[in-house]
N, C-alpha and C. Protein backbone atom coordinates (compact mmCIF):
# COMPACT_ATOMS: atom_id res chain seq x y z
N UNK A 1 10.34 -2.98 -12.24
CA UNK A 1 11.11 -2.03 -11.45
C UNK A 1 10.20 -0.91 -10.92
N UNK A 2 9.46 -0.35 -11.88
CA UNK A 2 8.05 0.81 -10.97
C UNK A 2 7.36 0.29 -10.42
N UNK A 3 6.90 -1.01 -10.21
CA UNK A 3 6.17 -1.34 -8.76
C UNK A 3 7.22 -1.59 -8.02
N UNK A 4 8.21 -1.92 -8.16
CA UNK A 4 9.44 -1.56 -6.66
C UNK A 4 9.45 -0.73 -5.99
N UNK A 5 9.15 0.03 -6.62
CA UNK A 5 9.89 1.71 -6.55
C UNK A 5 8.19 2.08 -5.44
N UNK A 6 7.38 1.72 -6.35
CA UNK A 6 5.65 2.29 -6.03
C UNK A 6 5.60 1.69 -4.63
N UNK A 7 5.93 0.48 -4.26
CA UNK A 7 5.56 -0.48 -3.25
C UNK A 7 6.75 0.11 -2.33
N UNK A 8 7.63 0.57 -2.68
CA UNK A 8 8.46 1.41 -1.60
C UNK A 8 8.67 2.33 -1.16
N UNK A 9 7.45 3.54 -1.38
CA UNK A 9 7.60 4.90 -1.39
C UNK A 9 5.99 4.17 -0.74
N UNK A 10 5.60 3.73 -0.73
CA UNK A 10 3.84 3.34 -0.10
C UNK A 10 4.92 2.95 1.11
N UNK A 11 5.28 1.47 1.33
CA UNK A 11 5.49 1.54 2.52
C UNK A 11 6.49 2.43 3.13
N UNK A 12 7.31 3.03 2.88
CA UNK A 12 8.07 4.45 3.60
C UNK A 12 6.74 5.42 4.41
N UNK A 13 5.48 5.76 3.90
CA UNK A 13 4.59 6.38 4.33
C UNK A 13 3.87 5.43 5.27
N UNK A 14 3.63 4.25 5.15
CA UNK A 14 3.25 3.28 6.28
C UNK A 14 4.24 3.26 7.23
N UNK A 15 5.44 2.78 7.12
CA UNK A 15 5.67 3.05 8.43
C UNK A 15 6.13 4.28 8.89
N UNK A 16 6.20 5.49 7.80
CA UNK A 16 6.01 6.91 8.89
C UNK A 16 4.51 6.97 9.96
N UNK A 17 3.72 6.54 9.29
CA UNK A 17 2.62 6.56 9.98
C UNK A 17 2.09 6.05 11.22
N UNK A 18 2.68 4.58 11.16
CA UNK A 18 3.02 3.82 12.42
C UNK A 18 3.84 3.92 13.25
N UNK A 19 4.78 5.02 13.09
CA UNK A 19 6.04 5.12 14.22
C UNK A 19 4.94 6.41 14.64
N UNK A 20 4.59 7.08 13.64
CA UNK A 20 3.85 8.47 14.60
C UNK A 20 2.88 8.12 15.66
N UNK A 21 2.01 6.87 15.46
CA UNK A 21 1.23 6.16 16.31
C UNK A 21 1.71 5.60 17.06
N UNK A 22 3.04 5.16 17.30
CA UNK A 22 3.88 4.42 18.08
C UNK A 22 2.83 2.65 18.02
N UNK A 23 3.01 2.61 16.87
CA UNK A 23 2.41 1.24 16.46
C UNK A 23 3.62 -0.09 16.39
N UNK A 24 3.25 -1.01 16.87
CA UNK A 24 3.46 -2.02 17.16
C UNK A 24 3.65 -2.89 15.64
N UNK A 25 2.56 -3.10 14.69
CA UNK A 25 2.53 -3.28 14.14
C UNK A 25 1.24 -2.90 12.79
N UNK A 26 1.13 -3.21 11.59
CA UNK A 26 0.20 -2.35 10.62
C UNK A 26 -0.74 -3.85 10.56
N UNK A 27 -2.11 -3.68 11.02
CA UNK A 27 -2.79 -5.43 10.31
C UNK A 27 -3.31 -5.00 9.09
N UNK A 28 -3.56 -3.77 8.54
CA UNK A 28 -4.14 -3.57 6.99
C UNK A 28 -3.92 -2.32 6.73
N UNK A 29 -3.64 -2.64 5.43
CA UNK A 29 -3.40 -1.25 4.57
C UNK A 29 -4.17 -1.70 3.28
N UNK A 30 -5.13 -0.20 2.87
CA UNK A 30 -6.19 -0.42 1.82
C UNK A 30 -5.65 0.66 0.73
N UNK A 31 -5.72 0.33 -0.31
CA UNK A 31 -5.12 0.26 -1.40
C UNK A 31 -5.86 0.86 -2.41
N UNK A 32 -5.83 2.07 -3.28
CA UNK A 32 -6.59 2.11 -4.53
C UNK A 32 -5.90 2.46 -5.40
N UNK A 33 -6.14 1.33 -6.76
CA UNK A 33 -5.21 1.20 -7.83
C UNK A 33 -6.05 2.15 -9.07
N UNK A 34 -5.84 3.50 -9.26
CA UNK A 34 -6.53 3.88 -10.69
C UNK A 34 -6.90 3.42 -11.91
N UNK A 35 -7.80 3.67 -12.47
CA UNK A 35 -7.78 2.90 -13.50
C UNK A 35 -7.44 3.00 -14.67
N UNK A 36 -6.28 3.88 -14.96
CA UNK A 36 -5.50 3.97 -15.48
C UNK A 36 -4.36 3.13 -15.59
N UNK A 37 -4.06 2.36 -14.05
CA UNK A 37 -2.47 2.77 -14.09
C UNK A 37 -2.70 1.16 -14.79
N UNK A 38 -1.33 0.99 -14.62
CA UNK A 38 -1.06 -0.49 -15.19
C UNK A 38 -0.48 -1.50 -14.12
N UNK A 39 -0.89 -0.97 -12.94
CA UNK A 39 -0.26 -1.59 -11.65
C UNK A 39 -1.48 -3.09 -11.60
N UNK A 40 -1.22 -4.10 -11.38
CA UNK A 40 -2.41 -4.99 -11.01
C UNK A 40 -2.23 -5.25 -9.59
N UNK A 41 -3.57 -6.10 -9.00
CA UNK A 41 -3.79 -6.24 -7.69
C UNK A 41 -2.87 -7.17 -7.16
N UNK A 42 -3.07 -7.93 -8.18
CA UNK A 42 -1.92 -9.12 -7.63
C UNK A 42 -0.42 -8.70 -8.19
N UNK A 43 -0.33 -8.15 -8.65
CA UNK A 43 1.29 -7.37 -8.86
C UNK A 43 1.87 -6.37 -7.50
N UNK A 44 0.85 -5.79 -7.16
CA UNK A 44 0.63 -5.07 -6.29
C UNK A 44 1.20 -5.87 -4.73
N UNK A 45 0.52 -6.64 -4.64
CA UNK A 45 0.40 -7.71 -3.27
C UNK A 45 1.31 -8.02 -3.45
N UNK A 46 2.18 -9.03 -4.71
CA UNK A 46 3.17 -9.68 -4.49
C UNK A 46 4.41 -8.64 -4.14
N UNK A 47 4.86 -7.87 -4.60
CA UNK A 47 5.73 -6.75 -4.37
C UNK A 47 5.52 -6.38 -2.61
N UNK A 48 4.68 -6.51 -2.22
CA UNK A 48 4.57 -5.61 -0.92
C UNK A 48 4.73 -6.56 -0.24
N UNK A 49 4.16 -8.38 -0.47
CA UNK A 49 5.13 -9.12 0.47
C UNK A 49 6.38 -9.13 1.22
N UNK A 50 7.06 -8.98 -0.59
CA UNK A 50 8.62 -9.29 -0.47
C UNK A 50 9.46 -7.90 0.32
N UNK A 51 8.88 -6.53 0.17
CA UNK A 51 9.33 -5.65 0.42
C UNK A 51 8.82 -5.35 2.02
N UNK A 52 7.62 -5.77 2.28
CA UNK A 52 7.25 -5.59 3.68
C UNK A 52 7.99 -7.07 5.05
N UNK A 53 9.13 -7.28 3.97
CA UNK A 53 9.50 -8.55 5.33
C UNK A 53 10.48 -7.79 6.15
N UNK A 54 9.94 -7.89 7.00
CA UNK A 54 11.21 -7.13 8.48
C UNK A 54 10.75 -6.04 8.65
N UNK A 55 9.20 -5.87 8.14
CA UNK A 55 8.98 -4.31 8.74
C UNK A 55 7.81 -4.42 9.54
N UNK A 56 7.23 -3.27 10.24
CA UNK A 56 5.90 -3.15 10.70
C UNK A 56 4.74 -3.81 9.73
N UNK A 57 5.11 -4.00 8.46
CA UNK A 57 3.94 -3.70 7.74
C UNK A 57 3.59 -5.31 7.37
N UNK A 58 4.88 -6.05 7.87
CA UNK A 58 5.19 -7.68 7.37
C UNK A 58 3.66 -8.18 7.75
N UNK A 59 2.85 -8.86 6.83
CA UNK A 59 2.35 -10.25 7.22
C UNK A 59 0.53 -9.04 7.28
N UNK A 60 0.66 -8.10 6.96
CA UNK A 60 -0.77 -7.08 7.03
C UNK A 60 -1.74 -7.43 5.74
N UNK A 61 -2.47 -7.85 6.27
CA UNK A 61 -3.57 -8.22 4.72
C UNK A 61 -4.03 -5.90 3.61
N UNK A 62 -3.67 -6.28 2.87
CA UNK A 62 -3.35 -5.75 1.79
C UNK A 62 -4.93 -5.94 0.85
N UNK A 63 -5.70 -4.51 1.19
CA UNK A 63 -7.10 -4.68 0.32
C UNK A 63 -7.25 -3.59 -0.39
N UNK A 64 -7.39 -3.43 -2.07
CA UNK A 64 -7.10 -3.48 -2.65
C UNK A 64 -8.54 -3.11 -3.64
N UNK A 65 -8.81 -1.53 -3.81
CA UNK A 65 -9.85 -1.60 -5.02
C UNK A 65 -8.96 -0.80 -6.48
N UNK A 66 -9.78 -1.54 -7.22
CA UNK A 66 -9.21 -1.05 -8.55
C UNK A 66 -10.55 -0.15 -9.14
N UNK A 67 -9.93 1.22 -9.30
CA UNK A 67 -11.08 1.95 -9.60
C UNK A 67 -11.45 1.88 -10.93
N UNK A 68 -12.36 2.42 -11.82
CA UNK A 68 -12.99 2.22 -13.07
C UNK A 68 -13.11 3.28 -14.24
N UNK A 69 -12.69 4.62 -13.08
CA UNK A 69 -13.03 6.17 -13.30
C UNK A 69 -11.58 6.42 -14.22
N UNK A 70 -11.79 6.11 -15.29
CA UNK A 70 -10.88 6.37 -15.98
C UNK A 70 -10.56 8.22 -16.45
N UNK A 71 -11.24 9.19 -15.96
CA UNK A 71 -10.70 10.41 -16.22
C UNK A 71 -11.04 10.90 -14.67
N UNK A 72 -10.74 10.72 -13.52
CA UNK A 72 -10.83 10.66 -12.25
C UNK A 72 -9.02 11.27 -12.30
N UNK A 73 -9.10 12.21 -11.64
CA UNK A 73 -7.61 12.84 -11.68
C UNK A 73 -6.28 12.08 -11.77
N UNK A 74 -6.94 10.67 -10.56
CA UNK A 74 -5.66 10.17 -10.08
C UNK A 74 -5.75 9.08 -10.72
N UNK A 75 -6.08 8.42 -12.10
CA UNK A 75 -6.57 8.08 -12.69
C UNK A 75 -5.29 6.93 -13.16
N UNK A 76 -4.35 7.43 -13.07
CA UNK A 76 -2.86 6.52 -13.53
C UNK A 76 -2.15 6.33 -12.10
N UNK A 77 -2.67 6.96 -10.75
CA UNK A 77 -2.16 6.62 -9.27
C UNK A 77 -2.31 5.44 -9.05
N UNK A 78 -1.40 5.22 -7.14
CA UNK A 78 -2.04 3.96 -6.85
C UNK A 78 -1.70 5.09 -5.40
N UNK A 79 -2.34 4.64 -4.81
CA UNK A 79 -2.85 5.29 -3.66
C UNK A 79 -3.05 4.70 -2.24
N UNK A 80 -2.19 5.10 -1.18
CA UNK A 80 -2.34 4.65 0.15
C UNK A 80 -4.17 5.15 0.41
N UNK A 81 -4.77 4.46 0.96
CA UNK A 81 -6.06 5.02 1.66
C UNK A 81 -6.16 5.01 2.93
N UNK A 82 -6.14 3.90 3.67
CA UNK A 82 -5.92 3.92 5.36
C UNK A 82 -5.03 2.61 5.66
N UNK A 83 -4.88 2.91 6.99
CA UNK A 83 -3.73 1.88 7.43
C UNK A 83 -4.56 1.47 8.64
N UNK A 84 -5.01 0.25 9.55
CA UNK A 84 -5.01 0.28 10.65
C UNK A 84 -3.98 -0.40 11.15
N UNK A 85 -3.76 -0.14 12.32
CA UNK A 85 -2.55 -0.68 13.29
C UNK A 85 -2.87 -1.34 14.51
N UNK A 86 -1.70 -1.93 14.94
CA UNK A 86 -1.92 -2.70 16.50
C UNK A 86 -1.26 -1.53 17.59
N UNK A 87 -1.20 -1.32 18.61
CA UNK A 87 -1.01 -0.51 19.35
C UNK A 87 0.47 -1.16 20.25
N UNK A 88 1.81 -0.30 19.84
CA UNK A 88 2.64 -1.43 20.36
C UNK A 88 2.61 -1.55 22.43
């Protein structure tokens, strides 16, 4: 249920971001998972499939570092980093 929640408050900020660009569509959004949290990469991805169908963000390859910095502030985050887009 908290990667639901995580993977839906990420893409709510993707596509604020892409309507501000008047984007067409998102081809990548890069990803950093703390190394704290308990989110995995592939937990991560699969969630954002299912939740990104019918949106801008549908079908965007999803890359993905898992950091190491275990007392790094954001250390239990998972973190939007950049988005690029298609230009609608």
């Amino acid at each position: 249920m908290h990667e639901s929640k995580l993977v839906g408050d990420i893409l709510s900020a993707i596509e604020r971001v892409a309507q501000a660009n008047n984007a067409s569509a998102v081809e990548v959004i890069r990803i950093e998972i703390g190394a704290l949290s308990h989110v995995t990469p592939d937990g991560f991805t699969g969630h954002f499939a299912v939740a990104s169908h019918g949106t801008v963000a549908q079908g965007a390859v999803v890359d993905i570092t898992k950091s190491e910095d275990q007392s790094a502030p954001d250390a239990l985050d998972v973190r939007l980093v950049s988005i690029v887009t298609a230009s609608a």
